[in-house]
N, C-alpha and C. Protein backbone atom coordinates (compact mmCIF):
# COMPACT_ATOMS: atom_id res chain seq x y z
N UNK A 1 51.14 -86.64 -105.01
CA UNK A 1 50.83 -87.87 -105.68
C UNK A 1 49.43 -88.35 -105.33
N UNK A 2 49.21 -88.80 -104.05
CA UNK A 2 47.72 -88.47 -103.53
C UNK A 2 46.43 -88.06 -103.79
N UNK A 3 47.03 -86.40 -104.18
CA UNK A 3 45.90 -85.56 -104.43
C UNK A 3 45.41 -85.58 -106.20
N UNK A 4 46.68 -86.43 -106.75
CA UNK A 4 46.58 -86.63 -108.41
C UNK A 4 45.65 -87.89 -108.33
N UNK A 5 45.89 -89.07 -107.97
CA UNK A 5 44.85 -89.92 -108.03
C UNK A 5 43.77 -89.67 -107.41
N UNK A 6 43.26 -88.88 -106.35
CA UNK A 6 42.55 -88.72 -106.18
C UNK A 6 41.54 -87.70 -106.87
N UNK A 7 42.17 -86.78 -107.86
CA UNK A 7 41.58 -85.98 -108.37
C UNK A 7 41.00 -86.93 -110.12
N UNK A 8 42.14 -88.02 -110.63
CA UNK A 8 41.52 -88.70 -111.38
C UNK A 8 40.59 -89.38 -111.25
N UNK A 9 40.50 -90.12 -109.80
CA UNK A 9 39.24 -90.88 -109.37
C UNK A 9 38.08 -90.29 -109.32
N UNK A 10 37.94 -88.46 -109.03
CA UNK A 10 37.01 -87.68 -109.04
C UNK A 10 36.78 -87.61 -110.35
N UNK A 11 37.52 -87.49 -111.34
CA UNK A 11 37.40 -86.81 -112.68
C UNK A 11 36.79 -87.95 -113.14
N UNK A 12 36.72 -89.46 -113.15
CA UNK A 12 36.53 -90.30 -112.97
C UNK A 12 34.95 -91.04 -112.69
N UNK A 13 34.70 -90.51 -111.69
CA UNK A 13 33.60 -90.87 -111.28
C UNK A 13 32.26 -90.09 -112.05
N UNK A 14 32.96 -88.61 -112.06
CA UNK A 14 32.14 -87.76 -112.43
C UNK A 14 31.82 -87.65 -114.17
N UNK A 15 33.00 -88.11 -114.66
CA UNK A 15 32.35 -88.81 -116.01
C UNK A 15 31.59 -89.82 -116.38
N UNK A 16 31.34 -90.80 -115.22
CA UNK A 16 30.34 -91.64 -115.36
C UNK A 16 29.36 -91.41 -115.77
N UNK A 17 29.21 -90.12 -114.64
CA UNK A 17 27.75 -89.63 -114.40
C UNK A 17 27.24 -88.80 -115.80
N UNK A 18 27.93 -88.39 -116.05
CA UNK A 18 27.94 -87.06 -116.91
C UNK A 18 27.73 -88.40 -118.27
N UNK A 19 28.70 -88.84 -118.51
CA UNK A 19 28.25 -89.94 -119.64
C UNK A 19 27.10 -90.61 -119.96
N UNK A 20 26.39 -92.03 -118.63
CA UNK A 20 24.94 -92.08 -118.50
C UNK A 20 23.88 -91.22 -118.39
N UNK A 21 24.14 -90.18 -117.88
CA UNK A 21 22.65 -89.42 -117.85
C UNK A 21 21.87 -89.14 -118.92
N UNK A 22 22.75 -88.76 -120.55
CA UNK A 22 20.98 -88.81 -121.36
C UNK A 22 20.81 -89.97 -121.89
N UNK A 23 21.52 -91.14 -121.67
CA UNK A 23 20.45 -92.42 -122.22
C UNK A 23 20.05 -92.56 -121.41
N UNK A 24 20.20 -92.56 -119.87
CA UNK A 24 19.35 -92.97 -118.98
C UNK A 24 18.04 -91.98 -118.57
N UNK A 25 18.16 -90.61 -118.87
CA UNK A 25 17.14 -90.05 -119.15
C UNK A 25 16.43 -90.01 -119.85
N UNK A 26 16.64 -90.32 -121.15
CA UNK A 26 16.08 -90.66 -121.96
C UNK A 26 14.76 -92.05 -121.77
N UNK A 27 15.67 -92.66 -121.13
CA UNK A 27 14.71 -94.31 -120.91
C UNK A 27 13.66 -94.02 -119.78
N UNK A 28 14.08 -93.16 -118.77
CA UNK A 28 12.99 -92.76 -118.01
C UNK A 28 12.07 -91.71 -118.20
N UNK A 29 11.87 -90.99 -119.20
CA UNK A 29 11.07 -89.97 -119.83
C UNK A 29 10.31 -91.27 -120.32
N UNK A 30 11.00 -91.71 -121.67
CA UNK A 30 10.05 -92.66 -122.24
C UNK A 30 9.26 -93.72 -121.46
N UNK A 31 9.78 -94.10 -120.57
CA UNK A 31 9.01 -94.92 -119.72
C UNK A 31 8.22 -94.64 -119.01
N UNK A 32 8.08 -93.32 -118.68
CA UNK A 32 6.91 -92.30 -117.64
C UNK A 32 5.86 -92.45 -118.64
N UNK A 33 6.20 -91.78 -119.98
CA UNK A 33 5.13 -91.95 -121.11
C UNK A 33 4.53 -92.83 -121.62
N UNK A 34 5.34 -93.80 -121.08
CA UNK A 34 4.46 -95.15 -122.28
C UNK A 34 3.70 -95.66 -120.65
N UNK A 35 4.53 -95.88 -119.45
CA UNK A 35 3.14 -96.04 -118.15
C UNK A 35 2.31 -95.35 -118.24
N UNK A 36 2.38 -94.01 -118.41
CA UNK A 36 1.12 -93.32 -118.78
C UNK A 36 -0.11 -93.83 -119.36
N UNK A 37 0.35 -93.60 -120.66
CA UNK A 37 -0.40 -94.31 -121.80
C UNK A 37 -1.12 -95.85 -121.35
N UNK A 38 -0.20 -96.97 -120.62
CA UNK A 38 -1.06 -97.99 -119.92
C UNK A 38 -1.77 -97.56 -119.18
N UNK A 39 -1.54 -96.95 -118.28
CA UNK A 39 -2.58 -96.64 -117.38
C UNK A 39 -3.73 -96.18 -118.18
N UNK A 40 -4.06 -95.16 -119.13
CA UNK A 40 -4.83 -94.78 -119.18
C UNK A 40 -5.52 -95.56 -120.21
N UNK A 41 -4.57 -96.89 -121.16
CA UNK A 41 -5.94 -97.46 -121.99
C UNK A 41 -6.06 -98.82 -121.56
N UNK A 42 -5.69 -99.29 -120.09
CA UNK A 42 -5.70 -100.32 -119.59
C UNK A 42 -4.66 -101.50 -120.54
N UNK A 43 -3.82 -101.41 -121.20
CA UNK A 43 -3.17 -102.48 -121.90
C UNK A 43 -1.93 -102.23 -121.26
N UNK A 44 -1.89 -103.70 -120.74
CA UNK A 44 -0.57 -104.32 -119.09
C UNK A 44 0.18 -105.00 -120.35
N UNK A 45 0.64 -104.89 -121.22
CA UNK A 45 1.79 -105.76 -122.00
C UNK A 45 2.99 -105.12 -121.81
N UNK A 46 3.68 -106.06 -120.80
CA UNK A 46 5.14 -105.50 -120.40
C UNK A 46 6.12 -105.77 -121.04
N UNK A 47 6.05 -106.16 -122.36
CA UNK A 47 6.77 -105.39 -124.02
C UNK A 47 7.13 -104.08 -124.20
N UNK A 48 5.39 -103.47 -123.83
CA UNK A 48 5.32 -102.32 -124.66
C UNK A 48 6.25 -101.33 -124.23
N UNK A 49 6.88 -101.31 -123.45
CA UNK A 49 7.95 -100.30 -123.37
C UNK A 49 9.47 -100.60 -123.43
N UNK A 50 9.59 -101.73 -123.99
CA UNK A 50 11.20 -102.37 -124.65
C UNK A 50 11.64 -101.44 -125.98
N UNK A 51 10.40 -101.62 -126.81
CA UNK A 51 11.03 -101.03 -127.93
C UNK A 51 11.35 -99.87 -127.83
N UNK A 52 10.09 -98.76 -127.09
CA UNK A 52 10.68 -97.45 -127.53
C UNK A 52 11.66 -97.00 -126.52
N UNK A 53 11.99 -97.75 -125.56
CA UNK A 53 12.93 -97.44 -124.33
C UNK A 53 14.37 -97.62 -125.07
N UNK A 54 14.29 -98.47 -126.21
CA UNK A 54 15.40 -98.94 -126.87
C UNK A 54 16.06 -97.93 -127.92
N UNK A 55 14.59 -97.72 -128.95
CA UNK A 55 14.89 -96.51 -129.44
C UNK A 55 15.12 -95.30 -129.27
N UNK A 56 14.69 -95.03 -128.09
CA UNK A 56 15.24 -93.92 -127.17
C UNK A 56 16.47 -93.91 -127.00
N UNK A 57 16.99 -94.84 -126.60
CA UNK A 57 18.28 -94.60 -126.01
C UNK A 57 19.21 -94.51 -127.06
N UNK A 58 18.67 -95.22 -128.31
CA UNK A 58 20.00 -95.19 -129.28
C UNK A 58 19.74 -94.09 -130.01
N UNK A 59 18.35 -93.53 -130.16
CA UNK A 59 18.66 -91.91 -130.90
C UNK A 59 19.39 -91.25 -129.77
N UNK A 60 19.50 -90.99 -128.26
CA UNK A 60 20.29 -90.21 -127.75
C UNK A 60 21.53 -90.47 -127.75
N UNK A 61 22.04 -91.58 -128.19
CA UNK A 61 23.07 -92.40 -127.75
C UNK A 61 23.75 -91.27 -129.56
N UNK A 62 23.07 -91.68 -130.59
CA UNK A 62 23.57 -91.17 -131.47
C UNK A 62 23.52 -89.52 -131.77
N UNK A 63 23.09 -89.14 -130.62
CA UNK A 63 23.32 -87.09 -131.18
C UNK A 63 24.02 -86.99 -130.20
N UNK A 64 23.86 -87.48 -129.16
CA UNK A 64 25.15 -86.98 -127.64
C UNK A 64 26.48 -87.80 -128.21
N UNK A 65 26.37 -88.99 -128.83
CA UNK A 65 27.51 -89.34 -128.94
C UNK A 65 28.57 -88.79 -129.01
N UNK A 66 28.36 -87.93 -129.79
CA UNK A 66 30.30 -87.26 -130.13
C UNK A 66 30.56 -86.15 -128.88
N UNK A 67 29.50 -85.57 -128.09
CA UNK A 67 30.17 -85.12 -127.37
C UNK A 67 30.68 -85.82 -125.81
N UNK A 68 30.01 -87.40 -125.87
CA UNK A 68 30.49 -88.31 -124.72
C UNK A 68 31.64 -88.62 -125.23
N UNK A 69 31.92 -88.65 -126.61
CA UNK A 69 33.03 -89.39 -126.73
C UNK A 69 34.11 -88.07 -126.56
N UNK A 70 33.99 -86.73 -126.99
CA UNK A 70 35.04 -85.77 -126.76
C UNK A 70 35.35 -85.56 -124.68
N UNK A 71 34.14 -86.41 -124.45
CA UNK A 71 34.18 -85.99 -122.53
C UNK A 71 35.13 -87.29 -122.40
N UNK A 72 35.15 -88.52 -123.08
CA UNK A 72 35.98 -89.43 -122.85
C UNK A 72 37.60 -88.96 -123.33
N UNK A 73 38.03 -88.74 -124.24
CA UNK A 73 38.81 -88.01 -125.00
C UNK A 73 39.64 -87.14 -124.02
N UNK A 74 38.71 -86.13 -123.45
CA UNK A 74 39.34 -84.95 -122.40
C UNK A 74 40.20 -86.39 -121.35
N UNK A 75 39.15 -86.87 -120.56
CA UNK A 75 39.55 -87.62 -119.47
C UNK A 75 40.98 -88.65 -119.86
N UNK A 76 40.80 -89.32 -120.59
CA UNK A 76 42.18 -90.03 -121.17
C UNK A 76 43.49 -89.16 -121.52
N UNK A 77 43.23 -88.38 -121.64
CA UNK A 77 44.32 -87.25 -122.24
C UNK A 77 44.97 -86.58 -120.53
N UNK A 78 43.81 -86.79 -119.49
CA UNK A 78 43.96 -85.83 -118.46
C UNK A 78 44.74 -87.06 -117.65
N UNK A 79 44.84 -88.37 -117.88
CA UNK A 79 44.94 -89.28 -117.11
C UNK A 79 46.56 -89.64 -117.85
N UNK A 80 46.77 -89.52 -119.26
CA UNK A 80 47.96 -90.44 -119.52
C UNK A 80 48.43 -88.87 -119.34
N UNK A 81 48.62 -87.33 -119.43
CA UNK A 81 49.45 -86.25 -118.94
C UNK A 81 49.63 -86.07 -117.79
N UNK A 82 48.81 -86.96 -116.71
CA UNK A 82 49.51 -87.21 -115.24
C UNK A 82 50.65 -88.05 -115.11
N UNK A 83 50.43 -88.79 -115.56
CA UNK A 83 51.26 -90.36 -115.57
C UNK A 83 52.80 -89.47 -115.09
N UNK A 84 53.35 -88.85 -115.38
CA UNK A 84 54.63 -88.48 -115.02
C UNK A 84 54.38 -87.92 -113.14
N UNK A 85 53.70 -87.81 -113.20
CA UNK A 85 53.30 -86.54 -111.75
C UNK A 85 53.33 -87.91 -110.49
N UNK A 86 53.47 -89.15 -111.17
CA UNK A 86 52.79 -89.70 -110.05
C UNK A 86 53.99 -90.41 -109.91
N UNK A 87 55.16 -90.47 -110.39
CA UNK A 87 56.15 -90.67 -109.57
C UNK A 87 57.79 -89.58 -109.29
């Protein structure tokens, strides 16, 4: 019983990760690039990297989508076919 919650809490955690990483990669690529770009034409407007940090994330948000949502999908399926194991 133990080793089942504990293996959902792993399965768990590790979908977090696996879930955030390309919008959040995404936002830090774009944001390396657009500091770049300040740095090098001197313009400090700390705007300028809202928008495309934004649009970044929602074009990744929309091509990874279906396969975060099939990694969500797996995990729910793995969590309510325990449900018996745990008592």
């Amino acid at each position: 019983m133990e080793e089942h919650i504990l293996q959902i809490a792993r399965e768990g955690l590790y979908l977090v990760v696996i879930a955030s990483g390309p919008p959040l990669l995404a936002s830090v690529v774009i944001g390396l690039i657009v500091s770049v770009f300040q740095a090098t034409t001197q313009i400090q407007e700390q705007t300028l990297t809202f928008v495309p940090k934004l649009v970044g994330v929602f074009l990744t948000l929309a091509i990874a989508g279906p396969w975060i949502g099939s990694q969500l999908v797996r995990f729910t399926r793995l969590v309510f076919e325990g449900f018996p194991n745990l008592f």
